[in-house]
C-alpha atoms as a PDB file:
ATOM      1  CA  UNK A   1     -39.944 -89.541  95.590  1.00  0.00           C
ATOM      2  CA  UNK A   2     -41.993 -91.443  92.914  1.00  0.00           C
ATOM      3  CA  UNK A   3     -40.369 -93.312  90.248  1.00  0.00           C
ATOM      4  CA  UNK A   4     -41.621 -90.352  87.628  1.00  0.00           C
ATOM      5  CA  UNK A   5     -39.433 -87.463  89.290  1.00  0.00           C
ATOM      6  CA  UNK A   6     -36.761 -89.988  90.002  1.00  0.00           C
ATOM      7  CA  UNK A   7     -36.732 -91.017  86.074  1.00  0.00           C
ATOM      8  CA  UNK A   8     -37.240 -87.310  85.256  1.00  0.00           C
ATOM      9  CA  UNK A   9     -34.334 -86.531  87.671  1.00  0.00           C
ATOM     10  CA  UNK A  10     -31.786 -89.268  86.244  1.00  0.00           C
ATOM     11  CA  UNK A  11     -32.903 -87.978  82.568  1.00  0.00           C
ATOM     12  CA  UNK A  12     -32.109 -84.407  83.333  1.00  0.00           C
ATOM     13  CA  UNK A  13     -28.371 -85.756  84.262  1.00  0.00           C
ATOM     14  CA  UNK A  14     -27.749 -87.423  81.551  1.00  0.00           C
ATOM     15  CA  UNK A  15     -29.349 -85.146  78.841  1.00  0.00           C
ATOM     16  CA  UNK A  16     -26.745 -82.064  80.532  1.00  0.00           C
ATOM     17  CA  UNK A  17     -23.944 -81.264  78.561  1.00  0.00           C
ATOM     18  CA  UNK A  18     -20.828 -81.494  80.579  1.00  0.00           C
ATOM     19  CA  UNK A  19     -19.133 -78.006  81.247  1.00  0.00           C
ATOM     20  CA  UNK A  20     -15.238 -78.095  81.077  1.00  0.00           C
ATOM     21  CA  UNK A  21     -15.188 -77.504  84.570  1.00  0.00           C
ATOM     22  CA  UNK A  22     -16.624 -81.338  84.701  1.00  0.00           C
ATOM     23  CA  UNK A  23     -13.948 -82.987  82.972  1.00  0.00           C
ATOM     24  CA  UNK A  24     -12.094 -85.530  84.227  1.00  0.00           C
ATOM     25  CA  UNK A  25      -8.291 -85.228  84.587  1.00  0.00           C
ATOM     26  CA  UNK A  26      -6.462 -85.753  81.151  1.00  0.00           C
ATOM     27  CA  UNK A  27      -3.389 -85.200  80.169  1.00  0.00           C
ATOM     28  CA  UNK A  28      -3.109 -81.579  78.580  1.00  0.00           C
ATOM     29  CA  UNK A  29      -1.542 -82.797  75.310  1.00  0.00           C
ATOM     30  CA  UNK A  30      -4.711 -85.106  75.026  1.00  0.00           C
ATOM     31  CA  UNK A  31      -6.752 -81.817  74.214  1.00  0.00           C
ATOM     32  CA  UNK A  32      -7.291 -81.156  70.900  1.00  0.00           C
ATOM     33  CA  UNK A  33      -7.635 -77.279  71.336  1.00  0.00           C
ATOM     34  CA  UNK A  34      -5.712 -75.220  74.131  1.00  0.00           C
ATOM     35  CA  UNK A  35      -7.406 -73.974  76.424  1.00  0.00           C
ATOM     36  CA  UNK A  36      -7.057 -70.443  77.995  1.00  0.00           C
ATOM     37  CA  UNK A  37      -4.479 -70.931  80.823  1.00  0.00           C
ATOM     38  CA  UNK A  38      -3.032 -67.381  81.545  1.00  0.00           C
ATOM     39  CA  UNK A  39      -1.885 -67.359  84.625  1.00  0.00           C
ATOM     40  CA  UNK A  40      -3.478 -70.105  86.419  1.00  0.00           C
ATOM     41  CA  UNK A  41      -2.214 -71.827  89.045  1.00  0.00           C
ATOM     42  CA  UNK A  42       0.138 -74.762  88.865  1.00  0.00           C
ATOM     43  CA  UNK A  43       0.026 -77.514  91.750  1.00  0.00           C
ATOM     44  CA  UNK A  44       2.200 -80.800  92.636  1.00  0.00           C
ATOM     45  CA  UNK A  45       0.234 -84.054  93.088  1.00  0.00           C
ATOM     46  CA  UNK A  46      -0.028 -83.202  96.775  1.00  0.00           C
ATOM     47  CA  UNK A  47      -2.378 -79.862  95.807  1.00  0.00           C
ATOM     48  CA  UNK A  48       0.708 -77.541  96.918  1.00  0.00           C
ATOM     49  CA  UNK A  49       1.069 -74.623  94.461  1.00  0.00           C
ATOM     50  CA  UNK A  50       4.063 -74.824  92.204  1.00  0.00           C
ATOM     51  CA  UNK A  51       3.595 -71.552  90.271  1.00  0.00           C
ATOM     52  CA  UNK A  52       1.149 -70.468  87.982  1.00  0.00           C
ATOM     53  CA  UNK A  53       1.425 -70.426  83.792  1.00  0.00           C
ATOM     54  CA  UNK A  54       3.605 -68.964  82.108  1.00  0.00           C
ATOM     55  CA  UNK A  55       3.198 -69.427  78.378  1.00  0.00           C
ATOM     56  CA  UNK A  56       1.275 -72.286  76.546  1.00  0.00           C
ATOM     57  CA  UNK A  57       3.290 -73.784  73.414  1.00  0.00           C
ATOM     58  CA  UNK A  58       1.434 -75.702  71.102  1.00  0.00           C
ATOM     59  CA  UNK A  59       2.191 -78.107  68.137  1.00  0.00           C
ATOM     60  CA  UNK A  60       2.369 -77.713  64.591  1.00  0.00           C
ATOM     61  CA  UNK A  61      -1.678 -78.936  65.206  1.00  0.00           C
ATOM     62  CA  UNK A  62      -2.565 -76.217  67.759  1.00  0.00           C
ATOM     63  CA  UNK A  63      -2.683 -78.901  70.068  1.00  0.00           C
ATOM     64  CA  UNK A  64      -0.237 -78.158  73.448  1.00  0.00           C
ATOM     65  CA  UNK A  65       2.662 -79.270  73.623  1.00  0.00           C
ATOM     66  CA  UNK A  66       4.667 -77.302  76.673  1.00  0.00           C
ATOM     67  CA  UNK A  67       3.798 -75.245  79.475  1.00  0.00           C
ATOM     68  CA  UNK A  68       6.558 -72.694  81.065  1.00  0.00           C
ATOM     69  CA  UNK A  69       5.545 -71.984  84.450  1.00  0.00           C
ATOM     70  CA  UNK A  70       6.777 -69.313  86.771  1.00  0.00           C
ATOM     71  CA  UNK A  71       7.790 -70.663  90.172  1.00  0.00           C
ATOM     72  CA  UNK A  72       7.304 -69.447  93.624  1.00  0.00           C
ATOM     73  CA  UNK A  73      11.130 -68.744  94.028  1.00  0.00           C
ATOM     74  CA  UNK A  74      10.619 -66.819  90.587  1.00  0.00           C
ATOM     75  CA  UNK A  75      12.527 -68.633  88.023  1.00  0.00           C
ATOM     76  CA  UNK A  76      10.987 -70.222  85.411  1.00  0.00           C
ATOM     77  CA  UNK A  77      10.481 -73.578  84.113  1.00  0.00           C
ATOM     78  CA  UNK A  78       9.295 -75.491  81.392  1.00  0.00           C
ATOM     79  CA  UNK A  79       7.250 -78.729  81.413  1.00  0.00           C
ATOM     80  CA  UNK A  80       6.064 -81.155  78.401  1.00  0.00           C
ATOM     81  CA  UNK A  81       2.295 -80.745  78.357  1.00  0.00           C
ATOM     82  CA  UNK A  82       2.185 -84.635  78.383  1.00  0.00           C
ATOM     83  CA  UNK A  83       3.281 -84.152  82.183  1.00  0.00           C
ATOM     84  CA  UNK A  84       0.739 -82.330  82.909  1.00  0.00           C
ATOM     85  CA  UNK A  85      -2.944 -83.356  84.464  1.00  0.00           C
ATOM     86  CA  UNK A  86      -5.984 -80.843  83.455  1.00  0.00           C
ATOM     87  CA  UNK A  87      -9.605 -81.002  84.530  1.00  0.00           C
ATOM     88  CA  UNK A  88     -11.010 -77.711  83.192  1.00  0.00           C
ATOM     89  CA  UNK A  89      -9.722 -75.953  85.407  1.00  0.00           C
ATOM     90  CA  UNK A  90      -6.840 -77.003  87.806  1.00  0.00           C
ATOM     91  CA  UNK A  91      -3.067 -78.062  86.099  1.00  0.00           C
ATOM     92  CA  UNK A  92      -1.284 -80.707  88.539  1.00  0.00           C
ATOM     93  CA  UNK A  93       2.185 -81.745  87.607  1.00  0.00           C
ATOM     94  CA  UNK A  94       4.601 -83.688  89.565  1.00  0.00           C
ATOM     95  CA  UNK A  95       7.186 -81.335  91.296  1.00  0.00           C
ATOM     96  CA  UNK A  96       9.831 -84.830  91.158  1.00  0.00           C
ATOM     97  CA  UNK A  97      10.156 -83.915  87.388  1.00  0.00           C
ATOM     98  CA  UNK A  98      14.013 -83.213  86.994  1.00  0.00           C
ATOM     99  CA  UNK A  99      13.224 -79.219  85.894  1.00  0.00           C
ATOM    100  CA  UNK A 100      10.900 -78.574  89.262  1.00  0.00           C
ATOM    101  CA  UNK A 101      12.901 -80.401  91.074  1.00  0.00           C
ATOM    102  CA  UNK A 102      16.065 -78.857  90.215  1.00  0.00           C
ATOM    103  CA  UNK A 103      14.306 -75.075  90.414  1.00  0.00           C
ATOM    104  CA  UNK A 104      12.576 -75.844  94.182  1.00  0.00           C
ATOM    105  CA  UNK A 105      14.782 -77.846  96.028  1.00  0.00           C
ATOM    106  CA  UNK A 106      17.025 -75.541  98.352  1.00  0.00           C
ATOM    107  CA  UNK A 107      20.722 -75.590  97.080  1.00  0.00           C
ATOM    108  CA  UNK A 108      23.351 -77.752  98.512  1.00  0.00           C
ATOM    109  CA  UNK A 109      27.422 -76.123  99.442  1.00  0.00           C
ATOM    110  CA  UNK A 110      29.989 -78.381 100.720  1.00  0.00           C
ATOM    111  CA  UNK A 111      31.868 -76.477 103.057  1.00  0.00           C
ATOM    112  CA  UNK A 112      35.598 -77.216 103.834  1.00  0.00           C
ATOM    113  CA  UNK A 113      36.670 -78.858 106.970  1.00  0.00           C
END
């Protein structure tokens, strides 16, 4: 490849505009306009799927703030939107946040002896 195509090719890069599917992971609150989230899927730092939106509150600014999400097990949590990782597409939150946790983790009895 000559240095022209490879200058050419490096220019075309870094003219591109960046789609939102190119962003890198920030936390949700950071955006200054919500994005449309209906239904997508929610995953735990290990990529497993949590449950997928619920509702998307925002601020005072329009600028989100929470994020309900309906679990697998079908109950329904909510999450501050600081919690929560975005790259234009995929939501990660941590499913060790006391509401998840609480929601997913199997219930405990004592039983009598």
């Amino acid at each position: 490849m000559s240095k022209f195509h490879f200058a050419a090719l490096c220019g075309f890069f870094v003219i591109m505009p960046a789609s939102a599917e190119e962003l890198a992971p920030v936390a949700l609150n950071s955006l200054s306009q919500p994005p449309q989230l209906s239904s997508a899927p929610v995953l735990d730092q290990q990529g497993h799927l949590l449950g997928y939106v619920g509702q998307l509150v925002t601020d005072q600014d329009g600028k989100p703030a929470g994020l309900s999400i309906r679990l697998q097990n079908g109950k329904t949590t909510v999450v501050s939107a600081a919690a929560v990782s975005y790259d234009g597409h995929t939501l990660v939150t941590s499913s060790d946040q006391p509401q998840i946790a609480a929601l997913t983790q199997p219930q405990r009895t004592a039983t009598a002896q």
